[in-house]
Protein backbone atom coordinates (compact mmCIF):
# COMPACT_ATOMS: atom_id res chain seq x y z
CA UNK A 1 54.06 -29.48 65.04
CA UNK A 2 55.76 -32.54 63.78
CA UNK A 3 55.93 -36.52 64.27
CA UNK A 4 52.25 -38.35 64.64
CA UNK A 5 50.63 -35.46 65.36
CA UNK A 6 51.30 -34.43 61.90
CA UNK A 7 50.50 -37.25 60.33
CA UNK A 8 46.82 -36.87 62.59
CA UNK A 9 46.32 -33.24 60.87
CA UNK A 10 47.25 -34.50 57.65
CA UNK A 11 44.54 -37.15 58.04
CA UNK A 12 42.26 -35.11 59.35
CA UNK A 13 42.23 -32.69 56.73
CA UNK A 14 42.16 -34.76 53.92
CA UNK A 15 39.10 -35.93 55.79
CA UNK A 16 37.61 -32.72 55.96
CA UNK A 17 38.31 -32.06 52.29
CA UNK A 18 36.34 -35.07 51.22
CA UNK A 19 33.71 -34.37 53.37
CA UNK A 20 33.35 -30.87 51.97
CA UNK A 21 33.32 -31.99 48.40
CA UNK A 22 30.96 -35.32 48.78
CA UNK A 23 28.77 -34.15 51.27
CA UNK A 24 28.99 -30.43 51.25
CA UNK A 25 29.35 -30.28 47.99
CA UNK A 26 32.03 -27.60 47.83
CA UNK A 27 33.86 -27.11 44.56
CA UNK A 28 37.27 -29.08 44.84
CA UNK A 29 39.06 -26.18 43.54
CA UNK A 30 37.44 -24.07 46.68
CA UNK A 31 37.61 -27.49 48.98
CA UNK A 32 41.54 -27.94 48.54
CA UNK A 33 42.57 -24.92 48.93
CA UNK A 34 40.64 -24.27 52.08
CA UNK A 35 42.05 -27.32 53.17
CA UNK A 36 46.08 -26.25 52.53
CA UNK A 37 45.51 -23.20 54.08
CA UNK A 38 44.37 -24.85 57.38
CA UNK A 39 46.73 -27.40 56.92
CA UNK A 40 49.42 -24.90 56.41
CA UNK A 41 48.30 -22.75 60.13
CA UNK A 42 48.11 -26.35 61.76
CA UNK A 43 51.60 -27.08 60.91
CA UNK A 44 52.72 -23.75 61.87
CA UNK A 45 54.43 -22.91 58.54
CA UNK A 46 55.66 -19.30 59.40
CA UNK A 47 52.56 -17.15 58.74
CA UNK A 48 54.53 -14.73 56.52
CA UNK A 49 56.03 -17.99 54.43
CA UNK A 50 52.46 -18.98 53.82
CA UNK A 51 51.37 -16.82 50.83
CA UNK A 52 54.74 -17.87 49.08
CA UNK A 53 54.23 -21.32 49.25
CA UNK A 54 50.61 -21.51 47.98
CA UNK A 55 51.50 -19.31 45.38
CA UNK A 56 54.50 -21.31 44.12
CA UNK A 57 52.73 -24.42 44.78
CA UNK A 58 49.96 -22.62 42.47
CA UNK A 59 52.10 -20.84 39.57
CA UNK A 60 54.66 -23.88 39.33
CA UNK A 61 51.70 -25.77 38.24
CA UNK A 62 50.34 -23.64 35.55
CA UNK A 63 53.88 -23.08 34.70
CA UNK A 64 54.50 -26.77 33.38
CA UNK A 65 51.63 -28.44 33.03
CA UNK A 66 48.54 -26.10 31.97
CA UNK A 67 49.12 -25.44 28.37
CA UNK A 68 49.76 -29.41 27.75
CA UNK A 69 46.06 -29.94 29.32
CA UNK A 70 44.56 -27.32 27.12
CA UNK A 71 46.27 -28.52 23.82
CA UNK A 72 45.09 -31.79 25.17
CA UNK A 73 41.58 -31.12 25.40
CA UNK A 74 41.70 -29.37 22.32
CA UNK A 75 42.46 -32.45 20.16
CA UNK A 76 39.74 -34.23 21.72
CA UNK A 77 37.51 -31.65 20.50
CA UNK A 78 38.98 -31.65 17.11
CA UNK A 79 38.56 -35.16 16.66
CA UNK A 80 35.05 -35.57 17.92
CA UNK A 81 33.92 -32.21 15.68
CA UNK A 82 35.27 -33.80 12.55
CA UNK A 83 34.22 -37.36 12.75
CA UNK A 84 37.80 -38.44 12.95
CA UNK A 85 36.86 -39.88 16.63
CA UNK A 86 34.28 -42.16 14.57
CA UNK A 87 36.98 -42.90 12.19
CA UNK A 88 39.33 -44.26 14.62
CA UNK A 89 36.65 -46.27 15.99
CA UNK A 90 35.22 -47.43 12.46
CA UNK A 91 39.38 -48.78 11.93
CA UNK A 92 38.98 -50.81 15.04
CA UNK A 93 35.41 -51.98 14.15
CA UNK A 94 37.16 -53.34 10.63
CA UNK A 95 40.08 -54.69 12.54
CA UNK A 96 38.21 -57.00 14.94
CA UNK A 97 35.24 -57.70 12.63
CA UNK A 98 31.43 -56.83 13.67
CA UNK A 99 30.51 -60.00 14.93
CA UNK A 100 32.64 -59.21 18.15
CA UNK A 101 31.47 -55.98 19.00
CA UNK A 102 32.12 -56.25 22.54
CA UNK A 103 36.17 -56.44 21.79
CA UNK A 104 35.14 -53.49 18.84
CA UNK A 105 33.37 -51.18 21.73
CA UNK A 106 36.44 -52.00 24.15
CA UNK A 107 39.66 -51.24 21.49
CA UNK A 108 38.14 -48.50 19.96
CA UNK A 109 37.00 -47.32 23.86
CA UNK A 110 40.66 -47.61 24.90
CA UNK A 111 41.58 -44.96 22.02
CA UNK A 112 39.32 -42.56 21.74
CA UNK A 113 39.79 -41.76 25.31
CA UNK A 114 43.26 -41.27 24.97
CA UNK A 115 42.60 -37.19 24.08
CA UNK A 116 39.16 -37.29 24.52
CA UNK A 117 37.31 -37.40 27.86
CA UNK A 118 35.54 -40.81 28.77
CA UNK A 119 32.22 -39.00 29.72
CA UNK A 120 31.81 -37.41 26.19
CA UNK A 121 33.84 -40.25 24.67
CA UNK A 122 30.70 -42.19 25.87
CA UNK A 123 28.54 -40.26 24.20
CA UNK A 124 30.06 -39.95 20.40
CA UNK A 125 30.36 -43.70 20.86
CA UNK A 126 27.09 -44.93 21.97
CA UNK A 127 25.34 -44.90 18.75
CA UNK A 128 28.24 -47.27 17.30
CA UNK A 129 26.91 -49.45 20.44
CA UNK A 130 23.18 -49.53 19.64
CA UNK A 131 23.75 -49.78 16.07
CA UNK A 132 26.17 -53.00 16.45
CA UNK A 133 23.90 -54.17 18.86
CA UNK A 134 21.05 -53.68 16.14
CA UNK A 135 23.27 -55.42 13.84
CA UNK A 136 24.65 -58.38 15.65
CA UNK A 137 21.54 -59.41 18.47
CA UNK A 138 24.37 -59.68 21.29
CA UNK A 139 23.73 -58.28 25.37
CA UNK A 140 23.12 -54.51 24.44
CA UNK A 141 24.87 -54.20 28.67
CA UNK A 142 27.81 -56.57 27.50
CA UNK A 143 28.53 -53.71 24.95
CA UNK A 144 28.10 -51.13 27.21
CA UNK A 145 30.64 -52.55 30.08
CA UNK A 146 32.87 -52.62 27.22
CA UNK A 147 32.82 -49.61 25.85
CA UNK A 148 32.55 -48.04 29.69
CA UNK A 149 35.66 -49.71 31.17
CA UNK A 150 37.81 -48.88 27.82
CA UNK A 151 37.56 -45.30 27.97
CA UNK A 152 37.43 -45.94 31.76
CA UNK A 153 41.02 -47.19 31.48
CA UNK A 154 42.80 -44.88 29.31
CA UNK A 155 41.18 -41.97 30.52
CA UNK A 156 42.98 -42.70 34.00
CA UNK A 157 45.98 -44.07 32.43
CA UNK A 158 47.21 -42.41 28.83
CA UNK A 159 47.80 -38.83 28.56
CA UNK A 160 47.42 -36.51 26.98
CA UNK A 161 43.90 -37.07 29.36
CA UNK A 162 44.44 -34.31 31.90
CA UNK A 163 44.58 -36.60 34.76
CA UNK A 164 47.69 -38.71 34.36
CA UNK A 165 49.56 -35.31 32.75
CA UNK A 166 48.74 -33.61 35.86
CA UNK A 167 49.70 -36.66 38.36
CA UNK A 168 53.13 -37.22 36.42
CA UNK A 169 53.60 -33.26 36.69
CA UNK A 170 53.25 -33.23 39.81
CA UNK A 171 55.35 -36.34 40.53
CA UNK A 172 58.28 -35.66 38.95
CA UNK A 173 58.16 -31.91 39.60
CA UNK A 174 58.63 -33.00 43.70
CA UNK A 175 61.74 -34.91 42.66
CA UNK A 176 62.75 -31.75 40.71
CA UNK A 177 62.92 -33.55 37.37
CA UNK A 178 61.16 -32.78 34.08
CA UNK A 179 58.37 -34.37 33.42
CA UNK A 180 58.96 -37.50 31.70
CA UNK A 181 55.36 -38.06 29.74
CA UNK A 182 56.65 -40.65 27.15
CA UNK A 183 57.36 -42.86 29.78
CA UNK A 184 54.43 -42.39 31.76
CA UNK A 185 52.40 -43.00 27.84
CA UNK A 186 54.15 -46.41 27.63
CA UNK A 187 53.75 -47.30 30.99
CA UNK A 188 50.20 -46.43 30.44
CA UNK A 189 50.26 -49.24 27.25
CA UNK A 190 52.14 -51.91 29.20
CA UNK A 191 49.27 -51.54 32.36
CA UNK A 192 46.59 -51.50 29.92
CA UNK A 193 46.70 -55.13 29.23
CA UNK A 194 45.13 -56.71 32.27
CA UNK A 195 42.72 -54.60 33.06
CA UNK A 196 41.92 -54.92 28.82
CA UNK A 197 41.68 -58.64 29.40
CA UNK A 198 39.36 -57.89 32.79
CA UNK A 199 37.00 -56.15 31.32
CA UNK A 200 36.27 -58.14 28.29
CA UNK A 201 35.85 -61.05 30.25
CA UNK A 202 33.21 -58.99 32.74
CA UNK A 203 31.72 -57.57 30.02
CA UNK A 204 30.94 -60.79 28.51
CA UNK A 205 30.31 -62.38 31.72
CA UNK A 206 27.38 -59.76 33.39
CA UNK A 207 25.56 -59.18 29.74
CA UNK A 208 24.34 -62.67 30.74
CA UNK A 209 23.15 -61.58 33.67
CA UNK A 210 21.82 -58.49 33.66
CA UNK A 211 19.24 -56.90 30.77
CA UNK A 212 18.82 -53.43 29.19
CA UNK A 213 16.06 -51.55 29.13
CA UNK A 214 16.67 -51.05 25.37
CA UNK A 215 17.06 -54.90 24.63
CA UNK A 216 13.38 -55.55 25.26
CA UNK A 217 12.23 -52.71 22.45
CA UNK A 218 15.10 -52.79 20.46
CA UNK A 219 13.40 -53.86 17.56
CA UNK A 220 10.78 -51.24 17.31
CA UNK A 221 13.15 -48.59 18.28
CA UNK A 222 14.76 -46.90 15.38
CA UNK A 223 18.03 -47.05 15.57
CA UNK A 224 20.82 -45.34 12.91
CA UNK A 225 22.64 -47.99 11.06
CA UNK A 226 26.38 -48.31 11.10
CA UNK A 227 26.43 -46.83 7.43
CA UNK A 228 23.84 -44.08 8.31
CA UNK A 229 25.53 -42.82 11.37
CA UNK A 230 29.23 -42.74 9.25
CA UNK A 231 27.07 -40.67 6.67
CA UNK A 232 25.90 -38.02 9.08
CA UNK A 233 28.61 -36.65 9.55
CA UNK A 234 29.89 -36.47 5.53
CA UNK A 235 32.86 -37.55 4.03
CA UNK A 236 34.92 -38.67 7.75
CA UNK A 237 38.83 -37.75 7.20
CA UNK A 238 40.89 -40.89 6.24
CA UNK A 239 42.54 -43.23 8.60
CA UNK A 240 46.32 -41.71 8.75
CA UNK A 241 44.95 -38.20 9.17
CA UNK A 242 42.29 -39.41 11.96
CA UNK A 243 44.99 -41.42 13.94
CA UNK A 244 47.85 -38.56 13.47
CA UNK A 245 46.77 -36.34 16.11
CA UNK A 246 47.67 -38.81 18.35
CA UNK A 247 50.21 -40.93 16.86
CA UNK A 248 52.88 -38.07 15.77
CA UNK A 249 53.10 -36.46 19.25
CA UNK A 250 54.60 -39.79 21.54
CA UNK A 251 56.37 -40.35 17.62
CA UNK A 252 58.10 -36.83 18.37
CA UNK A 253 58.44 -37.63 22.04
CA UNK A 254 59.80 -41.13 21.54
CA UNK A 255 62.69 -40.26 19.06
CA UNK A 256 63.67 -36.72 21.17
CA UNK A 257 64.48 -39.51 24.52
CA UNK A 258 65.74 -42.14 22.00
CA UNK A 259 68.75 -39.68 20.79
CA UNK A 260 69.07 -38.40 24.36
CA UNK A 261 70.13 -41.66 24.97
CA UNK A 262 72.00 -42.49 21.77
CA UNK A 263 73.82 -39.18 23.12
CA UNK A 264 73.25 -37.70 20.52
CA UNK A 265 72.36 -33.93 20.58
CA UNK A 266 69.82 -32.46 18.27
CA UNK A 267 68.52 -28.71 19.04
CA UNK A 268 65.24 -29.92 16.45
CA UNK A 269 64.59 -32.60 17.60
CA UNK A 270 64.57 -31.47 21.29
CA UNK A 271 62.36 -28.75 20.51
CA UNK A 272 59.93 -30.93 18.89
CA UNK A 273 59.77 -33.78 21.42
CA UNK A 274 59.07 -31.34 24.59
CA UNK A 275 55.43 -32.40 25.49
CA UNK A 276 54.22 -28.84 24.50
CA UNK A 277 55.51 -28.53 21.77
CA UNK A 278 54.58 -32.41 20.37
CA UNK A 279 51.20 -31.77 21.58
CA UNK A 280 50.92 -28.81 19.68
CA UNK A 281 51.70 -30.40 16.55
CA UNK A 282 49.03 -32.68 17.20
CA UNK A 283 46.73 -29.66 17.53
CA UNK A 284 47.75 -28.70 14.07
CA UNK A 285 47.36 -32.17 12.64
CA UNK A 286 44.09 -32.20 13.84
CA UNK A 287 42.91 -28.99 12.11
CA UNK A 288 43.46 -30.24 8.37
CA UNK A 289 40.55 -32.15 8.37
CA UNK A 290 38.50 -29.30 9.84
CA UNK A 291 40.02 -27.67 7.12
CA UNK A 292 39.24 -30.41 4.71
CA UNK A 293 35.57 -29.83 5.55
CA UNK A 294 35.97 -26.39 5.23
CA UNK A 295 35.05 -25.65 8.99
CA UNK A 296 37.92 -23.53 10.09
CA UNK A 297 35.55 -20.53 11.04
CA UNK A 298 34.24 -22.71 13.74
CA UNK A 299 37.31 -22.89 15.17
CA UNK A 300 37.46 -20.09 17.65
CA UNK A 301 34.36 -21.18 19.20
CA UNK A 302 35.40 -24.78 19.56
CA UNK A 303 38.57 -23.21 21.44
CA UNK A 304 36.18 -21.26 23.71
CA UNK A 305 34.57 -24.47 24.28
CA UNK A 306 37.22 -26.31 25.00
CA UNK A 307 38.88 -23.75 27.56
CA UNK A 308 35.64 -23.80 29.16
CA UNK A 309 35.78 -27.52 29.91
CA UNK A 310 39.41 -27.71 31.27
CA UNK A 311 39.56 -24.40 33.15
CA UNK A 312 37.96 -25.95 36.16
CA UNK A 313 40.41 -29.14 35.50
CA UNK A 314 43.43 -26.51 35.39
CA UNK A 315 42.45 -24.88 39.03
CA UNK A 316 41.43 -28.29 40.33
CA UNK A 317 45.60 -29.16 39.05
CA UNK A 318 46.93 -26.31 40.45
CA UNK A 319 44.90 -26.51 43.84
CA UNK A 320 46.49 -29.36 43.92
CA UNK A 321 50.31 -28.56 43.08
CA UNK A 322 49.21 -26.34 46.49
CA UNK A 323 48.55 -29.19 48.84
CA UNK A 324 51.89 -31.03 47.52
CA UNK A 325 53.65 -27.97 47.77
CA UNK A 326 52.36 -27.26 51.40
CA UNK A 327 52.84 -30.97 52.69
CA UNK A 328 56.99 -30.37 51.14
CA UNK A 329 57.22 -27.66 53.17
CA UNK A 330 56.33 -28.90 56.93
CA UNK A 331 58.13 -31.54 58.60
CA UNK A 332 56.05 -34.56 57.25
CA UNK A 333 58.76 -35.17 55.16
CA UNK A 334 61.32 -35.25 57.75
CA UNK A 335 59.07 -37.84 59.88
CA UNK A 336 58.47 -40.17 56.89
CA UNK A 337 62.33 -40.45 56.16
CA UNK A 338 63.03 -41.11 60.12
CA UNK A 339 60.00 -43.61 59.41
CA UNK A 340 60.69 -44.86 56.24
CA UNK A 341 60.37 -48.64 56.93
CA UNK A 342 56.75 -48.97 57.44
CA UNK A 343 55.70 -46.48 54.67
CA UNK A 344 57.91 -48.06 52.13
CA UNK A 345 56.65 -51.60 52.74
CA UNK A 346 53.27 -50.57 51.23
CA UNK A 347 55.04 -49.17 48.06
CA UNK A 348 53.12 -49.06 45.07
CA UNK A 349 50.04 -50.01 47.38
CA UNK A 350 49.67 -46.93 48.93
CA UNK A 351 49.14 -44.36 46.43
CA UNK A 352 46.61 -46.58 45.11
CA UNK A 353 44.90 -47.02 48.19
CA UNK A 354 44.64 -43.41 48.96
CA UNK A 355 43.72 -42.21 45.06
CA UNK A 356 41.04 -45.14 45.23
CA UNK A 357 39.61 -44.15 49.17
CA UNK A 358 39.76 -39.92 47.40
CA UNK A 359 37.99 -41.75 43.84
CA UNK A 360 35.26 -43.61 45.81
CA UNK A 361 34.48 -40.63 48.85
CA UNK A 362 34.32 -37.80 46.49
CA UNK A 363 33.35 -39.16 42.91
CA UNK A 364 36.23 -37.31 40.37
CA UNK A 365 39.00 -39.31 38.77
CA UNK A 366 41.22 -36.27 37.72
CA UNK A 367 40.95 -35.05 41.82
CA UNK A 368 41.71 -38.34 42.78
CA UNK A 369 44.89 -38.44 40.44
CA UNK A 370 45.57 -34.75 41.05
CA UNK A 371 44.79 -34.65 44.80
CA UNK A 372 46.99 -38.37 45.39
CA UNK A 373 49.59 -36.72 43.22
CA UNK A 374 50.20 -33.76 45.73
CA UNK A 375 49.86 -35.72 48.55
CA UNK A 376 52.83 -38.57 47.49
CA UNK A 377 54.93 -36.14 46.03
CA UNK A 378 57.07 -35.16 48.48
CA UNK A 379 57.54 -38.66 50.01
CA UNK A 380 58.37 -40.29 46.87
CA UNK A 381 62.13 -40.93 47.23
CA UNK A 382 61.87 -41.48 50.86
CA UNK A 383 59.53 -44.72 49.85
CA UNK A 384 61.72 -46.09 46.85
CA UNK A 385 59.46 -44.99 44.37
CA UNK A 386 61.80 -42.10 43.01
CA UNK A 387 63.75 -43.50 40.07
CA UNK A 388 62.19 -41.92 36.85
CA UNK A 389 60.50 -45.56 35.71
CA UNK A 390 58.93 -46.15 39.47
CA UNK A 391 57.58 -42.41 39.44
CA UNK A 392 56.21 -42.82 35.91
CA UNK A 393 54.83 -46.31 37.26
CA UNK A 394 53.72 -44.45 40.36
CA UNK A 395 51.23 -42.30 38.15
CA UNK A 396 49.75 -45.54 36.54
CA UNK A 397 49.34 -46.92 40.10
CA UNK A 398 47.16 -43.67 41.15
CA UNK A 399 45.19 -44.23 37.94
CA UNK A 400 44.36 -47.44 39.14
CA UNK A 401 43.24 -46.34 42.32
CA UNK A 402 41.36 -43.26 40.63
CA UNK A 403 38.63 -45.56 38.77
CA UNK A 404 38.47 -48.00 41.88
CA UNK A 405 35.11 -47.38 42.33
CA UNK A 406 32.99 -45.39 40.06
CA UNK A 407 29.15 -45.03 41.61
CA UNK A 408 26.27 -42.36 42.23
CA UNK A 409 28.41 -39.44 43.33
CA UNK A 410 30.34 -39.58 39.13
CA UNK A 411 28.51 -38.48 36.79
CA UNK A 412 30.35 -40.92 34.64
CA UNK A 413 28.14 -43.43 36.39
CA UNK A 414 24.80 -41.45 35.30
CA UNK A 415 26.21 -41.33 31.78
CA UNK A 416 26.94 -45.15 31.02
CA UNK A 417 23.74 -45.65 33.18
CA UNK A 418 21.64 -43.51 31.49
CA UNK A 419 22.85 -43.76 27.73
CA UNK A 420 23.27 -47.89 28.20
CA UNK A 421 19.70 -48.03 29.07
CA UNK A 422 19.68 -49.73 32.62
CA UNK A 423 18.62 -49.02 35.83
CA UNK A 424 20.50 -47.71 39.09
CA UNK A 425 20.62 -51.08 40.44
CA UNK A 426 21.76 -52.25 37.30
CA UNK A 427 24.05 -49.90 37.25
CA UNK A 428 25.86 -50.83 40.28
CA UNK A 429 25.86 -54.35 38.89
CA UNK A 430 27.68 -53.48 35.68
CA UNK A 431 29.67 -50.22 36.05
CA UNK A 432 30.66 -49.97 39.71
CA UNK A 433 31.65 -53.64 40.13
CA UNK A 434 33.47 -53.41 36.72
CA UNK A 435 35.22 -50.63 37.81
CA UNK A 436 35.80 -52.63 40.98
CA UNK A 437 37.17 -55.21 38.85
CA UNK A 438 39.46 -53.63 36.41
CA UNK A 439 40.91 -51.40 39.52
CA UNK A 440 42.13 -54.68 41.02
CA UNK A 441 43.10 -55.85 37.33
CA UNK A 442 45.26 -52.92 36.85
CA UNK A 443 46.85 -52.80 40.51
CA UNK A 444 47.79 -56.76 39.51
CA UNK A 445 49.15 -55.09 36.31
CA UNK A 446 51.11 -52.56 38.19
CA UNK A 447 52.82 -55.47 40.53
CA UNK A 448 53.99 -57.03 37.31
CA UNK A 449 55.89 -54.32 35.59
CA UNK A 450 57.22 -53.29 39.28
CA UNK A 451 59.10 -56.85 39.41
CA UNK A 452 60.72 -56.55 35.95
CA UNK A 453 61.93 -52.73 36.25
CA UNK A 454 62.74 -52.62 40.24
């Protein structure tokens, strides 16, 4: 099979796969792989090739990109146990002042969601919210859009968040380069500021308009002060040791490529600024204050923890390192080259439009990034995207798409519904046409770097 009736079973299977996961509700991880398969027999891959290329598509994966997740999650994990999230968040709250706590909830948003996930980011956060709130008198939903679309943004944008590690894996893995992460982190930065700007501005905008349930009993409610809720959790580690986790890895990453290009050679140095490796120093810069606290035995079961929360992300990854791998290996390739004009006129646009149609069909951010991933992989040269800025760019552009639009089928929508105190209507109000919003923001964003580094 080849030409447009490739192209038709390549639609109609990513069809199918959204259909099985959104309205079937089949695992992804059982969904995709289903999908390859039948993809693979409908392309008439030789039948004895077949097992070979879903299990390199599969190992390759896990290979490069699995232990970086885990170490990932890991920090997030440390940092929420020992308070240092808080503390990172009580820097920003000092910074900015505690008059403006929707520009508080939004910074401090933006980085604690850089290792840890936005759903449970949410959660450690929220009390901050409804205590500032408590403090100040300001829209109790203005706060919540804040803090929402902050971790919204770098959770689809910054790694070490699974998501945008496993997209730029997968990316520069099809152009047979090594992954690049430091470049995909400052990309990352430079297409945060829009969508930054975006949602303050909506934030501020719809806590006019719309009401919390907790805003009409917010006074008799008994809320923890900012002081009390710092308290519970003891003495919080200081400021350098809280940011360091995070800070020291993309430090170690950014001077390894900085002497690569001063050409100048340093076996350390190297060692140090693989993504692994850095990561894993953050791990173990984010055990001295567990240490500090004298919590060290609880470490083994806040690994256990932690593996159990990214071992579906790390089959969902490698499912789909499957689907890339299965696409490289028919002749849609071939056609896309011979057909390169039309495809490369949407550029940038289409991985964004297909991550945001797999975001709003099927309700996951990491599939969407992982899933879009696969799918441009193979085509990425063939559509001028394959220089290693444009591919790093490319990820940010599939982040975009991937929180473009969040609604009832994420359970990040229950959480900032449920936790922020308004209804489902409300909900749609606030976070699906914020997410709507600061999708478009960051697309905008994308357009702008593209023009400088083209």
């Amino acid at each position: 099979m080849s030409g447009i009736s490739l192209i038709i079973a390549f639609v109609v299977a990513i069809g199918l796969m959204i259909f099985s996961i959104s309205r079937l509700k089949i695992h992804p991880f059982i969904s995709i792989m289903v999908v390859s398969l039948l993809l693979a027999l409908v392309a008439q891959i030789p039948l004895t090739e077949i097992p070979g290329v879903i299990g390199a598509g599969f190992s390759n994966t896990f290979k490069s990109i699995g232990i970086v997740i885990i170490f990932g999650a890991l920090i997030g994990s440390l940092l929420e146990k020992t308070g240092a999230a808080l503390k990172m968040a009580d820097t920003v709250v000092r910074w900015v002042g505690k008059n403006n706590p929707e520009l508080a909830m939004l910074i401090m948003g933006w980085i604690v969601s850089i290792p840890v996930f936005c759903d449970s980011g949410f959660v450690i956060l929220n009390p901050i919210r409804k205590a500032l709130v408590k403090r100040t008198m300001k829209s109790s939903v203005a706060c919540t859009v804040a803090l929402s679309l902050g971790l919204y943004i770098a959770h689809c944008f910054i790694p070490p968040t699974p998501g945008p590690i496993a997209a730029a894996n997968t990316l520069y893995q099809g152009l047979g380069r090594e992954t690049n992460l430091l470049l995909v982190i400052l990309m990352g930065f430079l297409a945060s500021v829009l969508p930054l700007l975006a949602s303050y501005l909506f934030a501020k905008a719809i806590g006019k308009k719309v009401k919390a349930k907790d805003e009409a009993n917010l006074d008799g409610e008994v809320v923890q002060t900012y002081e009390e809720l710092v308290a519970s959790y003891g003495k919080l580690p200081n400021t350098l040791i809280s940011f360091a986790p995070i800070v020291v890895p993309i430090l170690l990453m950014a001077l390894s490529s900085a002497l690569s290009m001063a050409g100048i050679s340093s076996a350390l140095f190297t060692f140090l600024g693989t993504p692994i490796i850095a990561i894993g120093v953050g791990v173990v810069l984010a055990l001295f204050p567990l240490a500090g606290q004298k919590k060290l035995g609880e470490f083994r079961e806040l690994t256990n923890q932690t593996l159990e929360v990214t071992g579906p992300i790390l089959f969902i990854t490698a499912a789909g390192g499957v689907l890339g791998n299965i696409i490289a290996s028919t002749s849609m390739v071939d056609f896309i080259k011979e057909n390169v004009g039309t495809i490369s006129a949407l550029g940038l646009m289409f991985p964004f439009l297909l991550s945001a149609i797999l975001k709003t069909a099927q309700g996951s951010s990491t599939v969407a990034l992982v899933t879009t991933a696969g799918i441009v992989a193979p085509m990425l040269s063939t559509i001028g995207l394959g220089t290693p800025a444009l591919t790093a760019l490319t990820v940010i552009a599939i982040g975009a798409g991937a929180m473009t639009v969040s609604h009832a089928n994420d359970s990040y929508f229950w959480v900032v519904t449920n936790f922020g105190g308004m209804s489902v209507e409300d909900g749609y109000k606030t976070q699906t046409l914020g997410t709507l919003v600061v999708g478009l923001a960051s697309l905008i964003n994308v357009y702008l770097i593209y023009f400088f580094i083209r």
